[in-house]
PDB file of N, CA and C in Angstrom:
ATOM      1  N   UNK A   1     -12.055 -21.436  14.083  1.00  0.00           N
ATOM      2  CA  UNK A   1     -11.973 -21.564  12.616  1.00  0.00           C
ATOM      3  C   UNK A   1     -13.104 -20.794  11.934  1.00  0.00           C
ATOM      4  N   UNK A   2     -14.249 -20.976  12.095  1.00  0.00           N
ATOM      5  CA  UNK A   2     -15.813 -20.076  11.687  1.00  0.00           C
ATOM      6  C   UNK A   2     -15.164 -18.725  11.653  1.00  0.00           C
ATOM      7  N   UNK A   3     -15.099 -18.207  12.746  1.00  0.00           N
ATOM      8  CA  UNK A   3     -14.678 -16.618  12.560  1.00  0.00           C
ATOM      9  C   UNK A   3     -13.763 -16.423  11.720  1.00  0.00           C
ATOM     10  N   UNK A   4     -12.498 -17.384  11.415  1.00  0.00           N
ATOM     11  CA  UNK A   4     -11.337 -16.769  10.829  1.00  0.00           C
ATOM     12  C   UNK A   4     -11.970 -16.520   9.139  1.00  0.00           C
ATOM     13  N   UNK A   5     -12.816 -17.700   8.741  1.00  0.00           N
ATOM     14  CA  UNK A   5     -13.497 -18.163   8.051  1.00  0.00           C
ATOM     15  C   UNK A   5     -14.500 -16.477   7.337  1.00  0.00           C
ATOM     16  N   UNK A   6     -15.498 -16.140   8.221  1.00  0.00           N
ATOM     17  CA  UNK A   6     -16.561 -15.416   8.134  1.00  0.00           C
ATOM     18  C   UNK A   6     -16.000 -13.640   7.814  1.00  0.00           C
ATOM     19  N   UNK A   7     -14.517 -13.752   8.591  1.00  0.00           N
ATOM     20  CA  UNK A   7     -13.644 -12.363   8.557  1.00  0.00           C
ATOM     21  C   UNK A   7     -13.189 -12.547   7.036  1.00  0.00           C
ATOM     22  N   UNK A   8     -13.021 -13.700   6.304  1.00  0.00           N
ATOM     23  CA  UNK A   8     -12.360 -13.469   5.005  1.00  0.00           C
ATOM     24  C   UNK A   8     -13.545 -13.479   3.961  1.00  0.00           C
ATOM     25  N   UNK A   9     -14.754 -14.272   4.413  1.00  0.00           N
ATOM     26  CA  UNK A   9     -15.717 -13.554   3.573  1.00  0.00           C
ATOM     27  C   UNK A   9     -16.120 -12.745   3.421  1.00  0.00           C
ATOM     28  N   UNK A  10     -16.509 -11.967   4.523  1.00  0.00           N
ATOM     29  CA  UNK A  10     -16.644 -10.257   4.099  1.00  0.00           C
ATOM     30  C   UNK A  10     -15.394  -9.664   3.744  1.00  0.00           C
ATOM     31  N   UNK A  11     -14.184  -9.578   3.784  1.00  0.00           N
ATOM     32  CA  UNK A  11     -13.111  -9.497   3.433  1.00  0.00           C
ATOM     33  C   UNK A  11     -13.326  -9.634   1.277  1.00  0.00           C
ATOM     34  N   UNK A  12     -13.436 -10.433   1.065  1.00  0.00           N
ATOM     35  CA  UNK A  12     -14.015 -10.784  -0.101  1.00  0.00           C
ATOM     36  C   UNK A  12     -15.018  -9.824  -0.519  1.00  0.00           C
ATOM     37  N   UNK A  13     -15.812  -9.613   0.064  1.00  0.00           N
ATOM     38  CA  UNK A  13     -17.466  -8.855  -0.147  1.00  0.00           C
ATOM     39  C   UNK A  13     -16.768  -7.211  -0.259  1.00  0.00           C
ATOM     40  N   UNK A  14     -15.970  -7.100   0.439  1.00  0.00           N
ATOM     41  CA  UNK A  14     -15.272  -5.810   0.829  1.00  0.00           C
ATOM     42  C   UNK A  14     -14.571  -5.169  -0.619  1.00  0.00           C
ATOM     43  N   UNK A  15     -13.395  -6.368  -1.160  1.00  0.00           N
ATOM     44  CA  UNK A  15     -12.393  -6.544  -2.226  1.00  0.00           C
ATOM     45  C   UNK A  15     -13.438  -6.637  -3.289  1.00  0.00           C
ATOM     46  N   UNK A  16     -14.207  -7.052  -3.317  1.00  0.00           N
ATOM     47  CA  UNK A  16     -14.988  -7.183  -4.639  1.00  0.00           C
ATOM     48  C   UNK A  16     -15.856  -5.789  -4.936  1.00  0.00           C
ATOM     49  N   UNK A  17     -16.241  -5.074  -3.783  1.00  0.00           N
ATOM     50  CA  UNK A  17     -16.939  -3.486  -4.370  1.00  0.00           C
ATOM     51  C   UNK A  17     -15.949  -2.776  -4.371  1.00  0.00           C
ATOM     52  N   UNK A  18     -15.071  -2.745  -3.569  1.00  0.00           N
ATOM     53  CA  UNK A  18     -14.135  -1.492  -3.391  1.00  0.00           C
ATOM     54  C   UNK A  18     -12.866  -2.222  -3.713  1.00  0.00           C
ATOM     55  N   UNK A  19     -12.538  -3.112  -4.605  1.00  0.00           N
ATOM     56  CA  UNK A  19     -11.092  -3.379  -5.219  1.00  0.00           C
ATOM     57  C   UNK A  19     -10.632  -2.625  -5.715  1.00  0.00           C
ATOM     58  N   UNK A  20     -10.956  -2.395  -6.854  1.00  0.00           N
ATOM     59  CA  UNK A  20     -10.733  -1.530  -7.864  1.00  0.00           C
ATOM     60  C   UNK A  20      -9.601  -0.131  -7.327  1.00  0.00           C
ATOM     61  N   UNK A  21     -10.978   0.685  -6.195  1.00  0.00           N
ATOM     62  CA  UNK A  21     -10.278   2.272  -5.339  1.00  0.00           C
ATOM     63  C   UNK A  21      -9.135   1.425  -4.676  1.00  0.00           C
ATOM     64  N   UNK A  22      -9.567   0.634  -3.687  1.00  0.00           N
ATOM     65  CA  UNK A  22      -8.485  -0.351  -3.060  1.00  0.00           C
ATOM     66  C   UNK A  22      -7.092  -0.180  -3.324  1.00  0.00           C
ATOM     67  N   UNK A  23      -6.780  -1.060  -4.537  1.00  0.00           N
ATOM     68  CA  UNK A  23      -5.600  -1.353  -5.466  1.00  0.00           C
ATOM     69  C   UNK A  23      -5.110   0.140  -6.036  1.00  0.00           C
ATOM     70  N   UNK A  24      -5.712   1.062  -6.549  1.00  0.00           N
ATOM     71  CA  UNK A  24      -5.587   2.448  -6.769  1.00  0.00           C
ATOM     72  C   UNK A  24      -4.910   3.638  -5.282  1.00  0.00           C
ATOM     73  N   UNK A  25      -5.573   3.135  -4.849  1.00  0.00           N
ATOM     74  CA  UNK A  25      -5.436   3.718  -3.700  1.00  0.00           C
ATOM     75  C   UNK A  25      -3.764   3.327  -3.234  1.00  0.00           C
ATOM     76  N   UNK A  26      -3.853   2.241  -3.010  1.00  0.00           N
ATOM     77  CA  UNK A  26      -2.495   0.996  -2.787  1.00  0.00           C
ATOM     78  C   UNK A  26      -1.479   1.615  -3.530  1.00  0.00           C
ATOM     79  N   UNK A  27      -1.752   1.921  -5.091  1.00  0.00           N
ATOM     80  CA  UNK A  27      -0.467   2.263  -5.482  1.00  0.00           C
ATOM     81  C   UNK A  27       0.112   3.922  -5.791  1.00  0.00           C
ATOM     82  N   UNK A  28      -1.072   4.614  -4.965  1.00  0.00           N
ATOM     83  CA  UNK A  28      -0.546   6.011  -4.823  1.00  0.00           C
ATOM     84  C   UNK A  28       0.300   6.141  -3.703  1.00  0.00           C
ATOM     85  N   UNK A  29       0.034   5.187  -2.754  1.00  0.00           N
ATOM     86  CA  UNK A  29       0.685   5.081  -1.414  1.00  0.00           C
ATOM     87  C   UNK A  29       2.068   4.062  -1.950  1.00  0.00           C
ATOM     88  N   UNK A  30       2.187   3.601  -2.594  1.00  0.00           N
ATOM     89  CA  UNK A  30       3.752   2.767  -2.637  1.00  0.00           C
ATOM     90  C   UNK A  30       4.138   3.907  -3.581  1.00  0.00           C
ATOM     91  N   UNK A  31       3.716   4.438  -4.266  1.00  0.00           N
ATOM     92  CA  UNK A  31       4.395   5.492  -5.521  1.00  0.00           C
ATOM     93  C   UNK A  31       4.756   6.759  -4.156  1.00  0.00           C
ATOM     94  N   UNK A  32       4.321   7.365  -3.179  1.00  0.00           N
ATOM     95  CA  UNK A  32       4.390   8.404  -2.265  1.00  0.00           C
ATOM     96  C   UNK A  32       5.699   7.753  -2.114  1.00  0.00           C
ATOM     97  N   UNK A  33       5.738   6.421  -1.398  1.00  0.00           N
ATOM     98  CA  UNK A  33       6.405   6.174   0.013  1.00  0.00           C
ATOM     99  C   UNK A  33       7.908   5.930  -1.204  1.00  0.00           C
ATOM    100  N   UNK A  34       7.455   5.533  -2.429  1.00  0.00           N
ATOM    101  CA  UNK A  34       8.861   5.395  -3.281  1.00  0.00           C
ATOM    102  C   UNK A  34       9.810   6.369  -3.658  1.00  0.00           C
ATOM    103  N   UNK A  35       8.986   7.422  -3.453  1.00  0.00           N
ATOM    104  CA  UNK A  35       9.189   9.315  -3.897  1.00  0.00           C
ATOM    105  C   UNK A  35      10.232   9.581  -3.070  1.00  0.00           C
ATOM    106  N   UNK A  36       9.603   9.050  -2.194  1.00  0.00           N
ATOM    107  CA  UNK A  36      10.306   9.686  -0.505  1.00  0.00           C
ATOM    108  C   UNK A  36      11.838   8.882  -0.368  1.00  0.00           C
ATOM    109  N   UNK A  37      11.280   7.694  -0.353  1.00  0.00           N
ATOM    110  CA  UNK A  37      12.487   6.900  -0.599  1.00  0.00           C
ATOM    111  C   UNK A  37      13.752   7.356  -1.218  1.00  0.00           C
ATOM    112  N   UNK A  38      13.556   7.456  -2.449  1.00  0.00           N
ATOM    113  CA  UNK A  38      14.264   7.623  -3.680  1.00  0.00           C
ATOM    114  C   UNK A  38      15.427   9.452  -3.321  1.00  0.00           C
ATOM    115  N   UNK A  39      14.060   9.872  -2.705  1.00  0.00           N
ATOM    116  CA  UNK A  39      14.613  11.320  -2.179  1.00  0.00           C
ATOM    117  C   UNK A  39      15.902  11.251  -1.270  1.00  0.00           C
ATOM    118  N   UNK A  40      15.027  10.212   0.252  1.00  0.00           N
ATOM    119  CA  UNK A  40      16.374  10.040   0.695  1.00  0.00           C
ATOM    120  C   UNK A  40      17.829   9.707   0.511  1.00  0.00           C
ATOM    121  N   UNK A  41      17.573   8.714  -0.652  1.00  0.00           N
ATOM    122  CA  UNK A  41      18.650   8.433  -1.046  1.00  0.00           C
ATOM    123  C   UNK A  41      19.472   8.702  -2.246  1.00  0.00           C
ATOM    124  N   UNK A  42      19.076   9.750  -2.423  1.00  0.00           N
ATOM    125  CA  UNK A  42      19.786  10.962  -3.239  1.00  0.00           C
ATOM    126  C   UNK A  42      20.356  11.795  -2.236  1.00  0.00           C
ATOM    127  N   UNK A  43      19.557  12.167  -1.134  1.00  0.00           N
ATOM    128  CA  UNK A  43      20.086  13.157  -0.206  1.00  0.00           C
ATOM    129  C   UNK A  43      21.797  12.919   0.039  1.00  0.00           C
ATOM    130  N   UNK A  44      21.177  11.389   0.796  1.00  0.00           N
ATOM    131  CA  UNK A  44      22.223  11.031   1.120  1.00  0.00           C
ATOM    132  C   UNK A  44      23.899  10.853   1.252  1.00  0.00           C
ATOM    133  N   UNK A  45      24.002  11.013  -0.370  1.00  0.00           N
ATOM    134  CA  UNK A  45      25.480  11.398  -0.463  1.00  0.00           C
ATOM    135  C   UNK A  45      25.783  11.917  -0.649  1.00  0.00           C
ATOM    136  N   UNK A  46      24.980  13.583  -0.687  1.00  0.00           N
ATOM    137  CA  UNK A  46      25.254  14.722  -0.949  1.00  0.00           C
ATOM    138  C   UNK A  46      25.614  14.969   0.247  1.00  0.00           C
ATOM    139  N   UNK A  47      25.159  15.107   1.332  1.00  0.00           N
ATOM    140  CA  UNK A  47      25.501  14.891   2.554  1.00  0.00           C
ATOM    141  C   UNK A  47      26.793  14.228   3.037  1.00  0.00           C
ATOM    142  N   UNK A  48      27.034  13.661   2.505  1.00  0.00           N
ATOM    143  CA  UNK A  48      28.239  12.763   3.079  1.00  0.00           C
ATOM    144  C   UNK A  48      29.061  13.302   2.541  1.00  0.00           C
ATOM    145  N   UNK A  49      29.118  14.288   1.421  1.00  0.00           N
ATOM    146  CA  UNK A  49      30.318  15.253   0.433  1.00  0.00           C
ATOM    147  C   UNK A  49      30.208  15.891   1.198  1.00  0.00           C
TER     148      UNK A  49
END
C-alpha cells in the first residue's frame, strides 16, 4: 500500500509542474490520432467504390 501510495504522490508533484505542457501535449496527440482517424475513414469508401 506505501508504495502505491508514494508513486501517486510524486505523480501529483509531477501533474502539478508539468500539467499544464502535460494536458497540451495530451491534446495534440488525440487531435493527431483524430486526423488520422477521420482520414481513414473517409478513405474508406472511396475504396470500396
Amino acid at each position: 500500500m506505501s508504495r502505491i501510495i508514494i508513486k501517486r504522490k510524486i505523480f501529483e508533484i509531477i501533474r502539478a509542474k508539468g500539467g499544464i505542457n502535460m494536458a497540451q501535449g495530451n491534446k495534440k496527440l488525440s487531435n493527431k490520432n483524430a486526423k488520422i482517424h477521420d482520414r481513414k475513414e473517409e478513405n474508406q469508401p472511396r475504396e470500396k467504390r
